[in-house]
PDB file of N, CA and C in Angstrom:
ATOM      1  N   UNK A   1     109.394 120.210 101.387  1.00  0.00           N
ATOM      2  CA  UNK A   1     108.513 119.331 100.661  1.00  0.00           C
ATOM      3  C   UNK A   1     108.060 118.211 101.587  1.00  0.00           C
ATOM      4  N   UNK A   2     107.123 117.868 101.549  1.00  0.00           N
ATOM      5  CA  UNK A   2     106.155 116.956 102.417  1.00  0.00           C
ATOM      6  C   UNK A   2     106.699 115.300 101.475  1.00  0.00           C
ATOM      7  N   UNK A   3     106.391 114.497 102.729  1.00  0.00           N
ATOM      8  CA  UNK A   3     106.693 113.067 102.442  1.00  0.00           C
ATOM      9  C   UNK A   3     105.550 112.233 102.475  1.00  0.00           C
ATOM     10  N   UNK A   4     105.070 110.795 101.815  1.00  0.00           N
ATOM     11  CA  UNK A   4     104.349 110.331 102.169  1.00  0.00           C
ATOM     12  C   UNK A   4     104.882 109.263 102.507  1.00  0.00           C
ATOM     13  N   UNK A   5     104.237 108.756 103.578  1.00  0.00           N
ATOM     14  CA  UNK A   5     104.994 106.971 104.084  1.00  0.00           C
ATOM     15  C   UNK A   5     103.895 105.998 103.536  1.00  0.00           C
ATOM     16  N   UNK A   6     104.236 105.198 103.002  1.00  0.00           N
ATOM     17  CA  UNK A   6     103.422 104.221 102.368  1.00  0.00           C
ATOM     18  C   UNK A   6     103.931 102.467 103.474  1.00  0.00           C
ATOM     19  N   UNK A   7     102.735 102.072 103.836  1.00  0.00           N
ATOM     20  CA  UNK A   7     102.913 100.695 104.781  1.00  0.00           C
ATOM     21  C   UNK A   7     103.625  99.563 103.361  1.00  0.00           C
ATOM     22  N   UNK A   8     103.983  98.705 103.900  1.00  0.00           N
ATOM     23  CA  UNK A   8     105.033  97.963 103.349  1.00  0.00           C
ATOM     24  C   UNK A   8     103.843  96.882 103.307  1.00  0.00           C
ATOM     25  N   UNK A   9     102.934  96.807 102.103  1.00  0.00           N
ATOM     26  CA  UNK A   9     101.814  96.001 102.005  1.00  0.00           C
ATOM     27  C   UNK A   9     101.536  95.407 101.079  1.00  0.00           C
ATOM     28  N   UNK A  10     101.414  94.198 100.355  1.00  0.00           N
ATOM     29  CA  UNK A  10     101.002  93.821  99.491  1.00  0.00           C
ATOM     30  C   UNK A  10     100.111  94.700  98.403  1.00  0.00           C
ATOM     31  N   UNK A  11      99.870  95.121  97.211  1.00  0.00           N
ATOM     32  CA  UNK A  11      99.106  95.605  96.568  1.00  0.00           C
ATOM     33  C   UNK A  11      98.372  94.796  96.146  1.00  0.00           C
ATOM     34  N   UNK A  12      97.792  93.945  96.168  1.00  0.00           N
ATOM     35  CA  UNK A  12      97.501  93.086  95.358  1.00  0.00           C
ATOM     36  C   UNK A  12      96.289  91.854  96.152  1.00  0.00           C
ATOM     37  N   UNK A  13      94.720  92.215  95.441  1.00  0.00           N
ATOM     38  CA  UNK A  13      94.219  91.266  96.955  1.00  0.00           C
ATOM     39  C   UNK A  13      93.518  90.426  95.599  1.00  0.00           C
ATOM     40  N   UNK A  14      92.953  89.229  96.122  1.00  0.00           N
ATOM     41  CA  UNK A  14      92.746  88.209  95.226  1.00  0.00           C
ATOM     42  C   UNK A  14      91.656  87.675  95.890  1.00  0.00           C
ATOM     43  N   UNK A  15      89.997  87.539  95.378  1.00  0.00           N
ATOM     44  CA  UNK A  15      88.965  87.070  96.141  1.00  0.00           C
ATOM     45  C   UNK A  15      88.284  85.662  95.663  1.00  0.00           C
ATOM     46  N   UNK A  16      87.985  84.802  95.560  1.00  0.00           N
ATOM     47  CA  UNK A  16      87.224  83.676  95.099  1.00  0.00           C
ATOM     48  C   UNK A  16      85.508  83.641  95.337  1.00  0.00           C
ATOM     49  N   UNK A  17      85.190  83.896  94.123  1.00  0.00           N
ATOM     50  CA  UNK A  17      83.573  83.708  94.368  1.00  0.00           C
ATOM     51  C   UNK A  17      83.585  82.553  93.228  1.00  0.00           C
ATOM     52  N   UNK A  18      82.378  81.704  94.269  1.00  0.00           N
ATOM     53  CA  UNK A  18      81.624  80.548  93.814  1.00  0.00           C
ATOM     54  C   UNK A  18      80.653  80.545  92.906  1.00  0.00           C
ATOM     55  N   UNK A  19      79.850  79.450  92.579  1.00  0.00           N
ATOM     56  CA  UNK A  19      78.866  79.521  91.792  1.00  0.00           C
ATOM     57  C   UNK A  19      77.817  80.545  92.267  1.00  0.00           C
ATOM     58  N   UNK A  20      77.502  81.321  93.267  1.00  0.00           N
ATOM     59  CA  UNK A  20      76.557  82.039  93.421  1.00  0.00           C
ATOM     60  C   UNK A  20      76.656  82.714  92.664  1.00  0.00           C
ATOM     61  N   UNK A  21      77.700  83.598  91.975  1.00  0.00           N
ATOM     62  CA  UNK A  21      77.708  84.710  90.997  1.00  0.00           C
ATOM     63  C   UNK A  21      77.422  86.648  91.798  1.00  0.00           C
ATOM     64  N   UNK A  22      78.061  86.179  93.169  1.00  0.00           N
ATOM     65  CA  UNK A  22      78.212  87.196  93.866  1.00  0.00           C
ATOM     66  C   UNK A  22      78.651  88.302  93.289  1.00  0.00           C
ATOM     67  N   UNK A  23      78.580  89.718  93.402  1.00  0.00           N
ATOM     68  CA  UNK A  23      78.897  91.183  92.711  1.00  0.00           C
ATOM     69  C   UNK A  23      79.589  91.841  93.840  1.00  0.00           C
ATOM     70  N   UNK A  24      79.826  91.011  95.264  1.00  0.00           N
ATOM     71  CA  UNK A  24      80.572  92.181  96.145  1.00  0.00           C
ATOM     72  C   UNK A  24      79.621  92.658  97.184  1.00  0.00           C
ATOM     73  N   UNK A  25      79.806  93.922  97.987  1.00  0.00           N
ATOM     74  CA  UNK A  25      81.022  94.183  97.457  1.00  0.00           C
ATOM     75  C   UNK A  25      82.442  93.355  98.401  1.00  0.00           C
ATOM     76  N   UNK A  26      83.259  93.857  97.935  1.00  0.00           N
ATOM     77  CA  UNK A  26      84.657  93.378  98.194  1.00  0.00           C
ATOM     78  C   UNK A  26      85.434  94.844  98.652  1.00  0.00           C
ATOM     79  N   UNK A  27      86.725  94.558  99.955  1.00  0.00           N
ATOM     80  CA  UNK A  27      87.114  95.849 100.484  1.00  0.00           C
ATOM     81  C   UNK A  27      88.867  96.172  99.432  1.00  0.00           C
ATOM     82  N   UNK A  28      88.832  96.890  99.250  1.00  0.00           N
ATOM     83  CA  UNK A  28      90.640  97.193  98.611  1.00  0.00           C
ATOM     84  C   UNK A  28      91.490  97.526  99.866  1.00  0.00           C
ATOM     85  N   UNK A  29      92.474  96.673 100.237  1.00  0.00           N
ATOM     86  CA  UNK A  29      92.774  96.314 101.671  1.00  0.00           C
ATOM     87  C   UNK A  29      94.052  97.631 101.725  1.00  0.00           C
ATOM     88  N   UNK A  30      94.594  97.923 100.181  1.00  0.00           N
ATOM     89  CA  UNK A  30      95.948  98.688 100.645  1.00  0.00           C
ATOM     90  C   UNK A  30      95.504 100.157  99.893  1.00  0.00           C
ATOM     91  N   UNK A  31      96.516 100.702 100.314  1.00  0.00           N
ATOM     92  CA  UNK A  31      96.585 102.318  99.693  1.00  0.00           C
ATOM     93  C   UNK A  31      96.781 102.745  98.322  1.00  0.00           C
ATOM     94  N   UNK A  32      96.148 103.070  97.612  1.00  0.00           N
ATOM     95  CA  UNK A  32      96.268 103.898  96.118  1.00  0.00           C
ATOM     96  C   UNK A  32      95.695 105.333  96.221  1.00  0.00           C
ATOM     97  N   UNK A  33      96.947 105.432  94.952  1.00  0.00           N
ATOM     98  CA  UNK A  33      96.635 107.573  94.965  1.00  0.00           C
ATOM     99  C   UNK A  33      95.182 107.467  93.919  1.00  0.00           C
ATOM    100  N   UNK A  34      95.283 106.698  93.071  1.00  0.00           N
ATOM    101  CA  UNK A  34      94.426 107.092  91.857  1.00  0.00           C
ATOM    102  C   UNK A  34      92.951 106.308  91.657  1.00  0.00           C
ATOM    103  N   UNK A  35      92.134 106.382  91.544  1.00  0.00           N
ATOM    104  CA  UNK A  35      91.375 104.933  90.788  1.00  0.00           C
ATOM    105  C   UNK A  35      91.645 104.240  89.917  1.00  0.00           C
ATOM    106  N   UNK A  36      92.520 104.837  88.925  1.00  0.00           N
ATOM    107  CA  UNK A  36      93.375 104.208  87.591  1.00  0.00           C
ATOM    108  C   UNK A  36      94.217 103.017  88.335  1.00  0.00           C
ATOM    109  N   UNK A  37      94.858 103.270  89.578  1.00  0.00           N
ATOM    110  CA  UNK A  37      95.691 102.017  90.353  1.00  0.00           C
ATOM    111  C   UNK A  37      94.904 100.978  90.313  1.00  0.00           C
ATOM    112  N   UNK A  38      93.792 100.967  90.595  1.00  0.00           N
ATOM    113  CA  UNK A  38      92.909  99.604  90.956  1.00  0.00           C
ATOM    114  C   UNK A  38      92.678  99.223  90.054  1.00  0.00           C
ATOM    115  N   UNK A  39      92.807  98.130  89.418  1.00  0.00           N
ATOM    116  CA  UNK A  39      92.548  96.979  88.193  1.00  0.00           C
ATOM    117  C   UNK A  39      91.814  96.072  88.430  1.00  0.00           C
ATOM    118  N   UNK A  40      90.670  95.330  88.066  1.00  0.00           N
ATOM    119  CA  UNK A  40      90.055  94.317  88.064  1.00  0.00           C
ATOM    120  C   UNK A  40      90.323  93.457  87.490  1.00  0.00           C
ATOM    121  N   UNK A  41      90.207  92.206  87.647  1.00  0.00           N
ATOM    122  CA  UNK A  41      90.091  91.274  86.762  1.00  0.00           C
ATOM    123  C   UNK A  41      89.339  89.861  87.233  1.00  0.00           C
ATOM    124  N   UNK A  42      88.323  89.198  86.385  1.00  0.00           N
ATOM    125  CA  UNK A  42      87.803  88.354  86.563  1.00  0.00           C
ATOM    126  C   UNK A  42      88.058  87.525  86.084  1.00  0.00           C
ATOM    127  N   UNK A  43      88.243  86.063  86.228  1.00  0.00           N
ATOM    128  CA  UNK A  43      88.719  84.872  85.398  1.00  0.00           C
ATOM    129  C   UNK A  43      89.539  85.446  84.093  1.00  0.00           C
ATOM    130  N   UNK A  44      90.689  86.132  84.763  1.00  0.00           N
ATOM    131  CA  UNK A  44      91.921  86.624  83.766  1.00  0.00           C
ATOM    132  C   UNK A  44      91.766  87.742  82.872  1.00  0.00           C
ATOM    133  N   UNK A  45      90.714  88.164  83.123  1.00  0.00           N
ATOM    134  CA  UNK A  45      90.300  89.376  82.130  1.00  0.00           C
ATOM    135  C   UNK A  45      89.790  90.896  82.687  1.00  0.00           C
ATOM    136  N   UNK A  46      90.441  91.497  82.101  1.00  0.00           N
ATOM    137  CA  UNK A  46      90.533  93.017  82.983  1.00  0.00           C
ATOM    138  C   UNK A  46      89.335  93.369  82.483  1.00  0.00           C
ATOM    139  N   UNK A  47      89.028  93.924  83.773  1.00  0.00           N
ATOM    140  CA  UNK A  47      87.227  94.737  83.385  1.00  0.00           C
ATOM    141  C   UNK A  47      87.589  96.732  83.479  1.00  0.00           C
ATOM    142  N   UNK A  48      86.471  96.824  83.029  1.00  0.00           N
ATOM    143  CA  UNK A  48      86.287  98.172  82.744  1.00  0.00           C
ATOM    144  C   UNK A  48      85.684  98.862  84.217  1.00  0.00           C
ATOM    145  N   UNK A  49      86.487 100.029  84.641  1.00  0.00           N
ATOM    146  CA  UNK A  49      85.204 100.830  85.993  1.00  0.00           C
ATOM    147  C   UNK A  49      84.458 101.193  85.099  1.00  0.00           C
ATOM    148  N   UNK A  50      83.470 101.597  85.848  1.00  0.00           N
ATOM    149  CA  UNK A  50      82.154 102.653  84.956  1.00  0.00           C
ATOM    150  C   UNK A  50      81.626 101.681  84.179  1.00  0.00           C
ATOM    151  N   UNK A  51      82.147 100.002  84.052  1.00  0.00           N
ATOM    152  CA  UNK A  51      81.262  99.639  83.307  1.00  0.00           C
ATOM    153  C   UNK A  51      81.002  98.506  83.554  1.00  0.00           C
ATOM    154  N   UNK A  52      82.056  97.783  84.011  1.00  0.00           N
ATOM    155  CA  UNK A  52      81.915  96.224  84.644  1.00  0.00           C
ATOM    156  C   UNK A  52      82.092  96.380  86.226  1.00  0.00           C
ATOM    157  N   UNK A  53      82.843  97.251  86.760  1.00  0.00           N
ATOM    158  CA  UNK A  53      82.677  97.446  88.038  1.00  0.00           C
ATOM    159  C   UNK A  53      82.725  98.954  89.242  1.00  0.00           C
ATOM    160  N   UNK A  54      81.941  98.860  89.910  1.00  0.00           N
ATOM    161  CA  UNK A  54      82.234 100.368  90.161  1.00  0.00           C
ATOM    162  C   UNK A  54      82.872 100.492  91.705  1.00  0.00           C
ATOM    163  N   UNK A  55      83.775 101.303  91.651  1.00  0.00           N
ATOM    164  CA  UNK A  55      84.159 102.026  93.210  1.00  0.00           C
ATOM    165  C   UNK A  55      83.907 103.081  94.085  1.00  0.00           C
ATOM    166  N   UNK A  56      83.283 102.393  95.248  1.00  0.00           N
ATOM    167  CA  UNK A  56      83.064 103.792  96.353  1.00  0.00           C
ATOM    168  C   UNK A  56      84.016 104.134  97.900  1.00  0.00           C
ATOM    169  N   UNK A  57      84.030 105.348  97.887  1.00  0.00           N
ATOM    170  CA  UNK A  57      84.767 105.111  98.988  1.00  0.00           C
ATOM    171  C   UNK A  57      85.836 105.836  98.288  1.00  0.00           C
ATOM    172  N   UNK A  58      87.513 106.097  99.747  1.00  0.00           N
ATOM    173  CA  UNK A  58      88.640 106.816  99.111  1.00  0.00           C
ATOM    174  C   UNK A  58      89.203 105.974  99.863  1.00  0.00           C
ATOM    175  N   UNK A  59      91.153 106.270  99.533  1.00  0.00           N
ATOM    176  CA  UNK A  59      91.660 105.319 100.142  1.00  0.00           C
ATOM    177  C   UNK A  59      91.903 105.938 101.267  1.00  0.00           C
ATOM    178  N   UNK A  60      91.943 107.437 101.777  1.00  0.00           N
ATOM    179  CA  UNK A  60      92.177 107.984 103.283  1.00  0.00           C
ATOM    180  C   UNK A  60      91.510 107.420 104.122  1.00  0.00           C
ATOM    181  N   UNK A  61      90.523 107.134 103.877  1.00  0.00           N
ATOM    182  CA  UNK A  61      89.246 107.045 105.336  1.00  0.00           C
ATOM    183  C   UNK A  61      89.275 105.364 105.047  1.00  0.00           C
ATOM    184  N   UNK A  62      90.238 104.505 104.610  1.00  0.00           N
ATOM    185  CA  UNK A  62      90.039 102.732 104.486  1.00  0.00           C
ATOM    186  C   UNK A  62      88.421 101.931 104.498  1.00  0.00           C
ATOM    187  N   UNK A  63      87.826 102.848 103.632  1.00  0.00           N
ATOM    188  CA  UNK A  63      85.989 101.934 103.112  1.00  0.00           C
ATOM    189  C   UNK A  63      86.558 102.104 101.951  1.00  0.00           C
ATOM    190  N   UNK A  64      87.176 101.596 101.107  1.00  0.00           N
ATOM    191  CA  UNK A  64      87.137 101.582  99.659  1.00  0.00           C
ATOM    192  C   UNK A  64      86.437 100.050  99.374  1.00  0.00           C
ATOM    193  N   UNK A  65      85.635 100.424  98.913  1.00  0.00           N
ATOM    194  CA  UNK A  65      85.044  98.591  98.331  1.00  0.00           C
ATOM    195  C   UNK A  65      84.546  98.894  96.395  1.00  0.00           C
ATOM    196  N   UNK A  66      84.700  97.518  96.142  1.00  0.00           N
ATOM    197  CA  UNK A  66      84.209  97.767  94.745  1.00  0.00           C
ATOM    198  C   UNK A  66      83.700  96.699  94.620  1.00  0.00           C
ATOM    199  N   UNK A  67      82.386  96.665  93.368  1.00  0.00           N
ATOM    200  CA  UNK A  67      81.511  95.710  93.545  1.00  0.00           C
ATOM    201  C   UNK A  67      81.421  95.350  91.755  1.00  0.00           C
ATOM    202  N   UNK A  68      81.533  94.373  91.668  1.00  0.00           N
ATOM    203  CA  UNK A  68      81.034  94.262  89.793  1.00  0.00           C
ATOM    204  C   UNK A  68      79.474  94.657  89.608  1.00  0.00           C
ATOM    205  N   UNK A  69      79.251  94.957  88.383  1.00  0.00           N
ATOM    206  CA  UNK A  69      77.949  95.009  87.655  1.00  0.00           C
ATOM    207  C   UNK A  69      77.579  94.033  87.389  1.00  0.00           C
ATOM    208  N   UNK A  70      76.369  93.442  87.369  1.00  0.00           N
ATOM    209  CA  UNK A  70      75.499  91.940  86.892  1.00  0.00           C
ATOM    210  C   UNK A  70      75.907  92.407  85.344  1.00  0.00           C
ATOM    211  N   UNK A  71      76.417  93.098  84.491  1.00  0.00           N
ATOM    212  CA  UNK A  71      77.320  93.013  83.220  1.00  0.00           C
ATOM    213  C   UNK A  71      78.124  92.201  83.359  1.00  0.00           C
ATOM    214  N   UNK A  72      79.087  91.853  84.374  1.00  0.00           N
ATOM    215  CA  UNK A  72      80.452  91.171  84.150  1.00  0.00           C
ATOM    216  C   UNK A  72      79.915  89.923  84.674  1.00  0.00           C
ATOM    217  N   UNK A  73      79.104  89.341  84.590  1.00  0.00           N
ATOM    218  CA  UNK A  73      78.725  87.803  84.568  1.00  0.00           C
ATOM    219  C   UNK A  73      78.336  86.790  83.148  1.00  0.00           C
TER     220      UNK A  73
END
């Protein structure tokens, strides 16, 4: 049976946007198996993918970025 090594990394990245009302995108710095792993949340409130924000990219090849929808403003 095959192993995976996972880096000893924070999960967890935290960005600050200003009054511009920026949408991203923004990079997901660590490793996830699923898209279900990645959670959003904006001023404390979990957003929806597919609806408040969307993700491109995988986590093998490290371009994962996700960007909000002008919805979640």
């Amino acid at each position: 049976m095959a192993t995976v090594s996972i880096a000893d990394t924070s999960p967890r990245v935290q960005y600050t946007v200003g009054s511009t009302g920026t949408t991203g995108p923004w990079t997901i710095t660590f490793p996830f198996f699923n898209l279900d792993d990645v959670i959003v949340y904006q001023d404390a409130v979990k957003k929806t993918r597919g609806v408040d924000y969307s993700v491109s990219g995988t986590a093998v090849d490290d371009r994962v970025r996700f960007r909000l929808t002008s919805r979640s403003f």
